[in-house]
C-alpha atoms as a PDB file:
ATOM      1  CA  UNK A   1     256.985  45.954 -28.131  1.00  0.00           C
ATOM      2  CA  UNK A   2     254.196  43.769 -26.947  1.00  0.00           C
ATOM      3  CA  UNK A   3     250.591  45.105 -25.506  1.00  0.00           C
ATOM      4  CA  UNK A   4     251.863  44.111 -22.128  1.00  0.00           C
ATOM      5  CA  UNK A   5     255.463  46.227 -22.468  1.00  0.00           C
ATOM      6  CA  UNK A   6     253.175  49.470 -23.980  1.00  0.00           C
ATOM      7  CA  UNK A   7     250.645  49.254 -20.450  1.00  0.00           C
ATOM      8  CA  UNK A   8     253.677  48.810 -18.448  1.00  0.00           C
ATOM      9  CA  UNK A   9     255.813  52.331 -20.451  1.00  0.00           C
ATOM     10  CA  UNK A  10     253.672  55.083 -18.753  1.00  0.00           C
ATOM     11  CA  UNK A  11     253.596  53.505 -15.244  1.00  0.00           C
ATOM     12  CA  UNK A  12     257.187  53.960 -15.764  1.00  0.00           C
ATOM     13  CA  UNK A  13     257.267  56.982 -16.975  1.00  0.00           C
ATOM     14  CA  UNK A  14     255.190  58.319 -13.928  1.00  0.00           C
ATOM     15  CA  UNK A  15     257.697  56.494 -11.911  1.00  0.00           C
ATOM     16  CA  UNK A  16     260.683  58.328 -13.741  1.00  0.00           C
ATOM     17  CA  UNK A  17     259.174  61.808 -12.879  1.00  0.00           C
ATOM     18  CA  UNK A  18     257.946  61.146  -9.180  1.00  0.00           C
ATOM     19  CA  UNK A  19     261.548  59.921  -8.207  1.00  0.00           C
ATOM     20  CA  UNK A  20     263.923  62.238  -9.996  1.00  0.00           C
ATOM     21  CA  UNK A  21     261.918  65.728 -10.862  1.00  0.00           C
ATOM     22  CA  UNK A  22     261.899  66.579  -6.882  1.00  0.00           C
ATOM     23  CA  UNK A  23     265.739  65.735  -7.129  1.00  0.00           C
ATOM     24  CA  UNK A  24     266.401  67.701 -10.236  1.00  0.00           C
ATOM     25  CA  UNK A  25     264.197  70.720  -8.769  1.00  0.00           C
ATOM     26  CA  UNK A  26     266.255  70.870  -5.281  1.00  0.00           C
ATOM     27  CA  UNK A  27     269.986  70.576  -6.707  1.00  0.00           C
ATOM     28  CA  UNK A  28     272.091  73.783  -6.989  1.00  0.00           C
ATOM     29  CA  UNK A  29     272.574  74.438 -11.108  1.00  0.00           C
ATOM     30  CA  UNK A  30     276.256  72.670 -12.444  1.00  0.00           C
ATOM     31  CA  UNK A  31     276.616  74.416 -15.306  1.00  0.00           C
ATOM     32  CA  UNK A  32     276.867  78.287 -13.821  1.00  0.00           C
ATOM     33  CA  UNK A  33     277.673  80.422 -17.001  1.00  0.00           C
ATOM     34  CA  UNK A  34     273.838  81.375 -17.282  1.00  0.00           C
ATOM     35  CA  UNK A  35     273.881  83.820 -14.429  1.00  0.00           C
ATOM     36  CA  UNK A  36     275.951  85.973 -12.586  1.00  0.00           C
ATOM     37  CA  UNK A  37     277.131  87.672  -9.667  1.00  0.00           C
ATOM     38  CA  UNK A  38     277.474  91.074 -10.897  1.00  0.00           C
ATOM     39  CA  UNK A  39     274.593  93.473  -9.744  1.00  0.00           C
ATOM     40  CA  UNK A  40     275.204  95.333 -12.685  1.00  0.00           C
ATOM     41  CA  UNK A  41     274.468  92.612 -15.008  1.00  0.00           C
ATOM     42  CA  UNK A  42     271.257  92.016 -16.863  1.00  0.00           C
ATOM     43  CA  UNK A  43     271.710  88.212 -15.591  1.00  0.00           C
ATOM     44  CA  UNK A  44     272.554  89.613 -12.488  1.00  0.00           C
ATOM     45  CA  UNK A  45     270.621  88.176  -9.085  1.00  0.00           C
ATOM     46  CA  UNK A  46     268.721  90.904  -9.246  1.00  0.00           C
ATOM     47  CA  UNK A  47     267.372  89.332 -12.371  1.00  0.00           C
ATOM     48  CA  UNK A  48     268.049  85.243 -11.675  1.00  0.00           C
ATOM     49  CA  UNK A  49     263.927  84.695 -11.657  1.00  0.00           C
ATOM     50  CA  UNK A  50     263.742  86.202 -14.992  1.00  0.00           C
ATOM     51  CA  UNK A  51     266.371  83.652 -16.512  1.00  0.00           C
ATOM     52  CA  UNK A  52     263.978  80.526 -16.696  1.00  0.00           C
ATOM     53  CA  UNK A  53     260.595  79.811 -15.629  1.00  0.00           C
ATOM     54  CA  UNK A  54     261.761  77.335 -13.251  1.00  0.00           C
ATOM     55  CA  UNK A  55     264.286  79.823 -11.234  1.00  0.00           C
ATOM     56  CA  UNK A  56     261.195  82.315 -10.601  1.00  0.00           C
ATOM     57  CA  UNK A  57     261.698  81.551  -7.052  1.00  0.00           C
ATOM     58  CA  UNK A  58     264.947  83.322  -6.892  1.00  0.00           C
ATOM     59  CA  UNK A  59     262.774  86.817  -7.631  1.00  0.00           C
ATOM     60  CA  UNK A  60     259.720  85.768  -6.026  1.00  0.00           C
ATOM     61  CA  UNK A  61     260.462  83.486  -2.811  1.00  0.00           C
ATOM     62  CA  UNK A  62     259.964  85.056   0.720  1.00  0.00           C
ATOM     63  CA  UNK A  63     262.169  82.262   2.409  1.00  0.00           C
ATOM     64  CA  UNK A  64     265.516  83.648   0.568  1.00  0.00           C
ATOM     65  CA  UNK A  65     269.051  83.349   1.691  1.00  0.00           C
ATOM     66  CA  UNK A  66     271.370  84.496   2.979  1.00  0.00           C
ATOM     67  CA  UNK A  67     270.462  86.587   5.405  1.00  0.00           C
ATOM     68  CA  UNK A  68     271.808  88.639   7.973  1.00  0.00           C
ATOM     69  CA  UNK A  69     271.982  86.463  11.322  1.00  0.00           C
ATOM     70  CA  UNK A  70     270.799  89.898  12.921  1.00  0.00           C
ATOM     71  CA  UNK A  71     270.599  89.166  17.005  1.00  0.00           C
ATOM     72  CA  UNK A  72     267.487  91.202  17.133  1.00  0.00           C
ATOM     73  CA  UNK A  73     265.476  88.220  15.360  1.00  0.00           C
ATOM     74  CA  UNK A  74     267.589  86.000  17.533  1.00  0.00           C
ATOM     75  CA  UNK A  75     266.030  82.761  19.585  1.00  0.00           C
ATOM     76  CA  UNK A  76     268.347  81.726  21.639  1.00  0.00           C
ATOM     77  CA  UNK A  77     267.471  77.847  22.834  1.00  0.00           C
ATOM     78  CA  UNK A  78     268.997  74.101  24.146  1.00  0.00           C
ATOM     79  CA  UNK A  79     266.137  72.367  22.484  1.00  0.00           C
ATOM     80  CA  UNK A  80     267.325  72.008  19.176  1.00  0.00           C
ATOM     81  CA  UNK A  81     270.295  69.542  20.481  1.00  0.00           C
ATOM     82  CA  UNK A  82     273.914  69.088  19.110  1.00  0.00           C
ATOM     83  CA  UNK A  83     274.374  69.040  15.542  1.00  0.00           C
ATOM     84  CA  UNK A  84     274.315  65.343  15.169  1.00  0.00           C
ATOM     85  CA  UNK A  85     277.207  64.423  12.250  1.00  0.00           C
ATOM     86  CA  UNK A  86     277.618  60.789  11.278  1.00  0.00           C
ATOM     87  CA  UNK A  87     280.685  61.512   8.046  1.00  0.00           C
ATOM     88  CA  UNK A  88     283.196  58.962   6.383  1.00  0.00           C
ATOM     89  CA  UNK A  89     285.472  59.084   4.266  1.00  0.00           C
ATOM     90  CA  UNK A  90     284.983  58.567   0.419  1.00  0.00           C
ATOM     91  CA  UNK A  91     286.184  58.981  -3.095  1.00  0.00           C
ATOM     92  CA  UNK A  92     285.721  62.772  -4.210  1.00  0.00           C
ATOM     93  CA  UNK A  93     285.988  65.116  -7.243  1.00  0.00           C
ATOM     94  CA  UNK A  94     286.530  68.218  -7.530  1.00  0.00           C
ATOM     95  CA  UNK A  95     285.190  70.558 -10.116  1.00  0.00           C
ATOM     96  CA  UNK A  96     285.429  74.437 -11.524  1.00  0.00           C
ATOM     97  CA  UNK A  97     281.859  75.672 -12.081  1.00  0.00           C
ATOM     98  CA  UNK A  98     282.585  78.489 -13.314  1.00  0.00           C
ATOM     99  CA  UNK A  99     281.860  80.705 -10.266  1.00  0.00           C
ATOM    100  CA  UNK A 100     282.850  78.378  -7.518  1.00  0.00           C
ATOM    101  CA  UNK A 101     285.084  75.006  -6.653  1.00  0.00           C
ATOM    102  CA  UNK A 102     282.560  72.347  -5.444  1.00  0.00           C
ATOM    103  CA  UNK A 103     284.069  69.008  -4.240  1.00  0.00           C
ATOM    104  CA  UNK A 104     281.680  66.038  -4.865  1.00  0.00           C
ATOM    105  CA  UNK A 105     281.474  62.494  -3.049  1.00  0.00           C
ATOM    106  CA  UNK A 106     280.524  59.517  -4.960  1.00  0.00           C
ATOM    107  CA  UNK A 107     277.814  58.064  -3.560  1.00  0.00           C
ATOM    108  CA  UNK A 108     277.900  60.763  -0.176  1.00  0.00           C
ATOM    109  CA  UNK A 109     280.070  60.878   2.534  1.00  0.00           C
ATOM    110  CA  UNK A 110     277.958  60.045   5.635  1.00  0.00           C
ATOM    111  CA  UNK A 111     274.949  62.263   6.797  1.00  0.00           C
ATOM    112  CA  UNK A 112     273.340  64.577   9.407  1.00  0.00           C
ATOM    113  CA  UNK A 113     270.344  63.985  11.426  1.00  0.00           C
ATOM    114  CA  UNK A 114     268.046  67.042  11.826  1.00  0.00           C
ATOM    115  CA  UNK A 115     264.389  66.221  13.781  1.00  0.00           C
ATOM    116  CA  UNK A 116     264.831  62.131  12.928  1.00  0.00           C
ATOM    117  CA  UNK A 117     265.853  62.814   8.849  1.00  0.00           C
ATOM    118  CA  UNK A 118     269.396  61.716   7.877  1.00  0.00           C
ATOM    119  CA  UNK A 119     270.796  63.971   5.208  1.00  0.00           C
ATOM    120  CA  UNK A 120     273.209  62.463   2.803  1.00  0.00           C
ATOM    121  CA  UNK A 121     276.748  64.505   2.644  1.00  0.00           C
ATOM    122  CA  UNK A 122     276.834  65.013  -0.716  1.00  0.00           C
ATOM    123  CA  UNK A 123     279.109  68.013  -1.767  1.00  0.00           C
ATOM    124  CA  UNK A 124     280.789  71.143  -0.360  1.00  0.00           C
ATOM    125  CA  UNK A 125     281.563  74.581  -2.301  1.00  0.00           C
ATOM    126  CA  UNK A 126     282.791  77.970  -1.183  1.00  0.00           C
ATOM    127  CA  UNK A 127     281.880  81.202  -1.220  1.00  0.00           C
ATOM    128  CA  UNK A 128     284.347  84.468  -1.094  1.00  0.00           C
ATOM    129  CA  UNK A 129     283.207  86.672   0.452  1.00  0.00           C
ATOM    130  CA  UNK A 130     280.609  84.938   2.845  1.00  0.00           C
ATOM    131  CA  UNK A 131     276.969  84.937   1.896  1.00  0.00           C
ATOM    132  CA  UNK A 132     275.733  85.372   5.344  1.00  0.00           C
ATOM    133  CA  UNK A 133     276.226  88.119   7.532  1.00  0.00           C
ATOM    134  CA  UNK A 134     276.301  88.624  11.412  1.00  0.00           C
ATOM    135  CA  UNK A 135     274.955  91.613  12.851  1.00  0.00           C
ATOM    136  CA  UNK A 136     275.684  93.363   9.392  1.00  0.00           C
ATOM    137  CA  UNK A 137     279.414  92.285   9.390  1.00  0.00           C
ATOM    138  CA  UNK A 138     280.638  89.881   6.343  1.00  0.00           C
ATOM    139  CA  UNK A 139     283.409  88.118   6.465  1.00  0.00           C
ATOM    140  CA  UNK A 140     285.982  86.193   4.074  1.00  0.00           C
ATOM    141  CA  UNK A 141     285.109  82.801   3.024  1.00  0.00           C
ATOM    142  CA  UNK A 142     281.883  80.724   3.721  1.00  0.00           C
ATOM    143  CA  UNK A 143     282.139  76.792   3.347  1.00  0.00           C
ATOM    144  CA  UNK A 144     278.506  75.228   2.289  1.00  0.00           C
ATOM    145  CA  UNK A 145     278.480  71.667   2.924  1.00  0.00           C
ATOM    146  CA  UNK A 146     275.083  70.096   1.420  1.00  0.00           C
ATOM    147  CA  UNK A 147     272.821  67.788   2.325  1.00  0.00           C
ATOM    148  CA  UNK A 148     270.065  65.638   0.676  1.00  0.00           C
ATOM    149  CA  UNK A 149     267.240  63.197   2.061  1.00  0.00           C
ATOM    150  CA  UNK A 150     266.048  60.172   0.134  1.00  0.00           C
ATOM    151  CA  UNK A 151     262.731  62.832  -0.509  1.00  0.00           C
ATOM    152  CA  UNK A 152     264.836  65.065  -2.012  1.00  0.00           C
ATOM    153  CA  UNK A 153     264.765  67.941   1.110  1.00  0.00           C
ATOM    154  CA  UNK A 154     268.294  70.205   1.415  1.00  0.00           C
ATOM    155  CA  UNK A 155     270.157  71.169   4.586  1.00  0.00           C
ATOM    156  CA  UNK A 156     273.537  73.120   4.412  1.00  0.00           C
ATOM    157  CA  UNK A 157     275.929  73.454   6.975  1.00  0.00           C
ATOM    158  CA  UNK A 158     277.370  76.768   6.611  1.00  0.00           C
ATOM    159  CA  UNK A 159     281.315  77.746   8.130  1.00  0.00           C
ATOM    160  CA  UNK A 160     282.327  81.232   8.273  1.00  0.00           C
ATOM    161  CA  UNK A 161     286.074  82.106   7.813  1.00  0.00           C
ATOM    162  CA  UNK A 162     288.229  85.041   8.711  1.00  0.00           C
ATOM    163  CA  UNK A 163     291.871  86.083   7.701  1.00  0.00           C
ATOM    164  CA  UNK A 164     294.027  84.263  10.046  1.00  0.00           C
ATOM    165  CA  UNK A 165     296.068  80.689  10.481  1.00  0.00           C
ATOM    166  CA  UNK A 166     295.732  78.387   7.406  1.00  0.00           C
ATOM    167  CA  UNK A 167     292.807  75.910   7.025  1.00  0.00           C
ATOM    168  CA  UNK A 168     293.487  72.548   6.754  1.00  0.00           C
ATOM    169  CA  UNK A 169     291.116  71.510   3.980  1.00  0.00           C
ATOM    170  CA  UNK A 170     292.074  74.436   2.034  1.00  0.00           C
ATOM    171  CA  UNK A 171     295.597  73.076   2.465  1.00  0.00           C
ATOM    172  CA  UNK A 172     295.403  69.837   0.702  1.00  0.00           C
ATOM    173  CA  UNK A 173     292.915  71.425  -2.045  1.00  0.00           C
ATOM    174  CA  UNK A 174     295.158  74.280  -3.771  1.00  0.00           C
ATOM    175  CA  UNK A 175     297.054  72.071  -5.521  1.00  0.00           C
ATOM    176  CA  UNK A 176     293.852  71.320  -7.484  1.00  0.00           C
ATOM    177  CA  UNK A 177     292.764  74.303  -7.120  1.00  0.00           C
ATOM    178  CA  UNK A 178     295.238  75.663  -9.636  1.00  0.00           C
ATOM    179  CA  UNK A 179     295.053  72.586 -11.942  1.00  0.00           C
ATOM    180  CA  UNK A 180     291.679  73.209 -12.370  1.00  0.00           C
ATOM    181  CA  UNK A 181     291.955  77.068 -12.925  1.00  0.00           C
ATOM    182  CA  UNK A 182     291.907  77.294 -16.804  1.00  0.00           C
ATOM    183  CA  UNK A 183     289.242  74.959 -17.218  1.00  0.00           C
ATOM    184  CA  UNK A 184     285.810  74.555 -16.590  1.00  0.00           C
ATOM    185  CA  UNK A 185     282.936  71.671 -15.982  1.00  0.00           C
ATOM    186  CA  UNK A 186     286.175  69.481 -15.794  1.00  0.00           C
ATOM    187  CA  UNK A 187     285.725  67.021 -12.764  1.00  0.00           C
ATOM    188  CA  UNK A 188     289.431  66.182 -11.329  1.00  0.00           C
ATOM    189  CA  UNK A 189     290.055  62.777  -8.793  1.00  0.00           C
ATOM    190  CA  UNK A 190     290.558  63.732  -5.156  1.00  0.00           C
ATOM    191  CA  UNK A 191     291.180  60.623  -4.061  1.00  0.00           C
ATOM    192  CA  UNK A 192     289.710  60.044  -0.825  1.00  0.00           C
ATOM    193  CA  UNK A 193     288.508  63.037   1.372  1.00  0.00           C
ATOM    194  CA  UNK A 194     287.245  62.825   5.514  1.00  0.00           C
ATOM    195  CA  UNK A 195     284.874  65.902   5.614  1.00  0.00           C
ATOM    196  CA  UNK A 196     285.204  64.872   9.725  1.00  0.00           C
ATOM    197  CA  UNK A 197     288.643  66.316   9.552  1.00  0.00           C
ATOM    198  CA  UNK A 198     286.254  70.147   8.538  1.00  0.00           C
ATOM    199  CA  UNK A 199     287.256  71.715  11.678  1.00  0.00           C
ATOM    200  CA  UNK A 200     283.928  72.875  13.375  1.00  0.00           C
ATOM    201  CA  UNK A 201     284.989  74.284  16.699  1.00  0.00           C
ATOM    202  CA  UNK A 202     282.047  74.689  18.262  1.00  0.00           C
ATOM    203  CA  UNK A 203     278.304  73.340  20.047  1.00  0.00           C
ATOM    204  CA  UNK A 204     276.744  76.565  18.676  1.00  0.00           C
ATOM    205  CA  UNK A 205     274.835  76.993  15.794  1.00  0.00           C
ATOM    206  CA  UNK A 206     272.245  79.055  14.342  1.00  0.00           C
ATOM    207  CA  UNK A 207     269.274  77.799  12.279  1.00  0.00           C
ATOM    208  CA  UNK A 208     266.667  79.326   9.912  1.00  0.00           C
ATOM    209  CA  UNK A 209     264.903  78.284   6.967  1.00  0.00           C
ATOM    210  CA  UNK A 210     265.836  79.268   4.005  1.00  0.00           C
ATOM    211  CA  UNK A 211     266.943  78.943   0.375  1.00  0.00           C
ATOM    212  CA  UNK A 212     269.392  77.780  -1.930  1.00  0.00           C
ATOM    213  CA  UNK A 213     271.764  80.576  -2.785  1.00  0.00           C
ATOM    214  CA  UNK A 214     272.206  80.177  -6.704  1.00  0.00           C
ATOM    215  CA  UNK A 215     269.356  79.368  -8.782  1.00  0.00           C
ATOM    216  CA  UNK A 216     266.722  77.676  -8.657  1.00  0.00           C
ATOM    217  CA  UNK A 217     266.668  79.556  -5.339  1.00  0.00           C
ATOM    218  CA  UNK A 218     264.797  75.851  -3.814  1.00  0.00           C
ATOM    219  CA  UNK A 219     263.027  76.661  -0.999  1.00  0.00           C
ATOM    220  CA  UNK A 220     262.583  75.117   2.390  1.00  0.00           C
ATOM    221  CA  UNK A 221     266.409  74.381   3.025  1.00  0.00           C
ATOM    222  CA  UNK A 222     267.250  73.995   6.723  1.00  0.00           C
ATOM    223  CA  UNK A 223     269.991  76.138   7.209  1.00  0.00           C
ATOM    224  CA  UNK A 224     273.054  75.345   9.946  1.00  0.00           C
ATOM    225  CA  UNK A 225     275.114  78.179  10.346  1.00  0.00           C
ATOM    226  CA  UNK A 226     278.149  77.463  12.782  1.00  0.00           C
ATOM    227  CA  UNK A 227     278.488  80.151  15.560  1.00  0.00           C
ATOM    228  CA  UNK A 228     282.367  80.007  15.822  1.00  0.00           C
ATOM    229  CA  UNK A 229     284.179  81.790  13.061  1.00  0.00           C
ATOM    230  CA  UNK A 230     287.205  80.033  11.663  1.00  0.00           C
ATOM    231  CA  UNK A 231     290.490  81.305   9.719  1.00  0.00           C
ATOM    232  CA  UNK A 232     291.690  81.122   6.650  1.00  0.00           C
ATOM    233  CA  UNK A 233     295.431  82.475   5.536  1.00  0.00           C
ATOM    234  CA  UNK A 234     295.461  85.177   3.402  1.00  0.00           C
ATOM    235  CA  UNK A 235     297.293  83.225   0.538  1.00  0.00           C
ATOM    236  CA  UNK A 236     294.785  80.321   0.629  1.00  0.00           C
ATOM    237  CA  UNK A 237     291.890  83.050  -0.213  1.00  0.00           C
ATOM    238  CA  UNK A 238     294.026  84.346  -3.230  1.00  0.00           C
ATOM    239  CA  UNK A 239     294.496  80.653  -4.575  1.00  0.00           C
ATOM    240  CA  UNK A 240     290.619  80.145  -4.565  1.00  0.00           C
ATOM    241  CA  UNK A 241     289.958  83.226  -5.736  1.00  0.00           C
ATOM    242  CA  UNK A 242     292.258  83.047  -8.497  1.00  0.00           C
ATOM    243  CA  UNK A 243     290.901  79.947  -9.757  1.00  0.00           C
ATOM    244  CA  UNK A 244     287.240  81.089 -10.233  1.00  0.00           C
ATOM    245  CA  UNK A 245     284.938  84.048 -10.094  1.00  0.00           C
ATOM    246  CA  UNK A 246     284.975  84.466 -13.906  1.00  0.00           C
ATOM    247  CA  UNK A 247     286.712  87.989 -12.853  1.00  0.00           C
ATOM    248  CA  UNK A 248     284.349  88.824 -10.902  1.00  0.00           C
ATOM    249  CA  UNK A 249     285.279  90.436  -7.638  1.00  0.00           C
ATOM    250  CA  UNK A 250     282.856  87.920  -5.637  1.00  0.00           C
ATOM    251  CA  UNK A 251     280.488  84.901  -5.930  1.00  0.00           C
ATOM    252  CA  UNK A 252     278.027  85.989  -3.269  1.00  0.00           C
ATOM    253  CA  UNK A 253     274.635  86.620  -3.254  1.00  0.00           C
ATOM    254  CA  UNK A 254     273.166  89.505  -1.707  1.00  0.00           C
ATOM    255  CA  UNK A 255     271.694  89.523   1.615  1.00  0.00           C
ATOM    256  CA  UNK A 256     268.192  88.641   1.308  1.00  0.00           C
ATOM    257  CA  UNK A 257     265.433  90.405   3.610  1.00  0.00           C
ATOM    258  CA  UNK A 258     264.856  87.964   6.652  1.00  0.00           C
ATOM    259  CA  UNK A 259     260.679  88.546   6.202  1.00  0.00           C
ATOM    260  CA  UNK A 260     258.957  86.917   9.014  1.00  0.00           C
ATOM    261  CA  UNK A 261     261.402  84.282   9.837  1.00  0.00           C
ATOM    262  CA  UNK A 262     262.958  83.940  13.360  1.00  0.00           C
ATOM    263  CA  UNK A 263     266.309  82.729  13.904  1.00  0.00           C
ATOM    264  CA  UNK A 264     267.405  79.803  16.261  1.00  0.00           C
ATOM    265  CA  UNK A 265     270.500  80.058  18.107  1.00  0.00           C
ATOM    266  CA  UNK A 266     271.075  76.841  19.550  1.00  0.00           C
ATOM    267  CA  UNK A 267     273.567  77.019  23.023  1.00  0.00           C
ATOM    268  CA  UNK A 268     274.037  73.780  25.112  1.00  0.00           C
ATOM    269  CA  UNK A 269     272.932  73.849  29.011  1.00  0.00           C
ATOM    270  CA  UNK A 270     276.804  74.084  30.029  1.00  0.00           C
ATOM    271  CA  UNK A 271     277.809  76.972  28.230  1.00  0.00           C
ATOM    272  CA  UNK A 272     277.613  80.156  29.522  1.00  0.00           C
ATOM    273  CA  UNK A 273     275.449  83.066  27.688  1.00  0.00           C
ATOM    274  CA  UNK A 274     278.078  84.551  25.150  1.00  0.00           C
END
C-alpha cells in the first residue's frame, strides 16, 4: 500500500463508523437466543441491561415501551394529520428469530412521512400477546411494522388484534409459518408481499415516544399505535404461536412506566369524539 492509500485508510475508517454504528445501534437484535421473555429468568427483561454494555438502556432508559395507552395521560388533537403511508410492493423473507416471525423487504417497501422525514418500510414482526395496553386491557396479537430514516431514526406502526374473523396477512403467511417452525435464523423467500393490503381501518392513532421493545431498548422511536383494534381467528394465533416462543407462554415485554411522557391521540375534524 502506497503513502497516499495509508492517509486515505483512517478517513475511511471514520467514514465506516459515522454511517453504519448509528444503524447498527438502532436495529432490533437478529439473533434473539441471548435474552428472554421469562420474568423468572436471570436473562429475563428484568435483567436485559445487564446482558451487554450496549443494551444498558433497556434497565436504565426513562423513554421505555410499551406502555399502557392509559386515557388519563391522553392528548387528544387534529394537528398531528393523517398517518401519511406511501408502501409498494417488494421481494420479502421471512425468518424465525427465535422468539418471533419477522418478515423482511429487500431494499424496503415504501415509507411513512412523520413531521417532513420519510421512514423506509423495512420489516414487520409480531407479538402474542400485545405489548401495549389500553386502559390496562391487553389484547391478542400486536403487528410492529418498522421504520428507518437515512439518519438511522425508528418509527413503528403498531396494530392491535383481537380473537375474531381471520386476518388476511396472517392468511397467506402460515404456510411459512410452519415451514419455518423447527428451524431458526433460517431466512425463507416470500415472494412478493404489498404491506398496503395490512388492513388499518382507521384515521385514529395514538403517538408517544418511546423505545424499542427487545434489546438494545434504542431510544427516541416515534411510536404509531392504531386506535381501531383488528381480529385475528383463533387458529391463526395457534399457528404463530406454535412456530416460536421457544416454549415460552409469550414474547412480550412488560409494560413499562409511562414517566413524564404525554400521549397524542390524533382524531380528524370530521369524526365525532369517541
Amino acid at each position: 500500500m502506497d503513502s497516499k492509500s495509508l492517509r486515505f485508510a483512517p478517513i475511511m475508517i471514520v467514514l465506516f463508523i459515522i454511517l453504519c454504528v448509528p444503524y447498527a445501534i438502532s436495529q432490533e437484535v437478529d439473533d434473539e437466543h441471548e435474552f428472554t421473555y421469562d420474568v423468572d429468568s436471570p436473562n429475563g427483561p428484568d435483567h436485559w441491561g445487564e446482558i451487554h454494555p450496549e443494551w444498558s438502556m433497556c434497565n436504565q432508559g426513562d423513554l421505555q415501551s410499551p406502555i399502557d395507552l392509559t386515557h388519563k395521560r391522553v392528548q387528544t388533537t387534529s394537528s398531528l394529520g393523517r398517518l401519511d403511508r406511501d408502501y409498494k410492493y417488494a421481494n420479502a423473507t421471512l425468518i424465525n428469530r427465535g422468539h418471533d416471525m419477522m418478515l423482511r423487504w429487500a431494499g424496503g417497501a415504501g415509507h411513512i412521512t412523520i413531521n417532513g422525514t420519510e421512514y423506509q418500510l423495512n420489516q414487520l414482526h409480531w407479538h402474542t400477546p400485545t405489548e401495549h395496553t389500553v386502559n390496562g386491557r391487553r389484547y391478542n396479537l400486536e403487528l410492529h411494522l418498522v421504520h428507518q430514516s437515512t439518519d438511522a431514526k425508528i418509527a413503528v406502526v403498531g396494530i392491535m388484534y383481537k380473537i375474531g374473523r381471520p386476518d388476511s396477512t396472517l392468511s397467506l403467511m402460515e404456510p411459512y409459518f410452519k415451514a419455518l417452525a423447527s428451524t431458526k435464523g433460517v431466512e425463507m423467500s416470500v415472494g412478493i408481499v404489498d404491506p398496503r393490503e395490512i388492513k388499518i381501518g382507521s384515521r385514529k392513532y395514538y403517538r408517544y415516544i418511546g423505545s424499542l421493545t427487545t434489546p438494545p431498548c434504542y431510544q427516541n422511536v416515534i411510536w404509531t399505535i392504531v386506535k381501531k383494534v383488528r381480529t385475528v381467528s383463533r387458529e391463526q394465533l395457534h399457528s404463530i404461536h406454535g412456530a416460536v416462543h421457544d416454549d415460552a407462554e409469550a414474547n412480550s415485554r412488560p409494560i413499562q412506566p409511562l414517566n413524564s411522557r404525554w400521549i397524542k391521540l390524533y382524531r380528524p375534524d370530521d369524526q365525532p369524539n369517541k
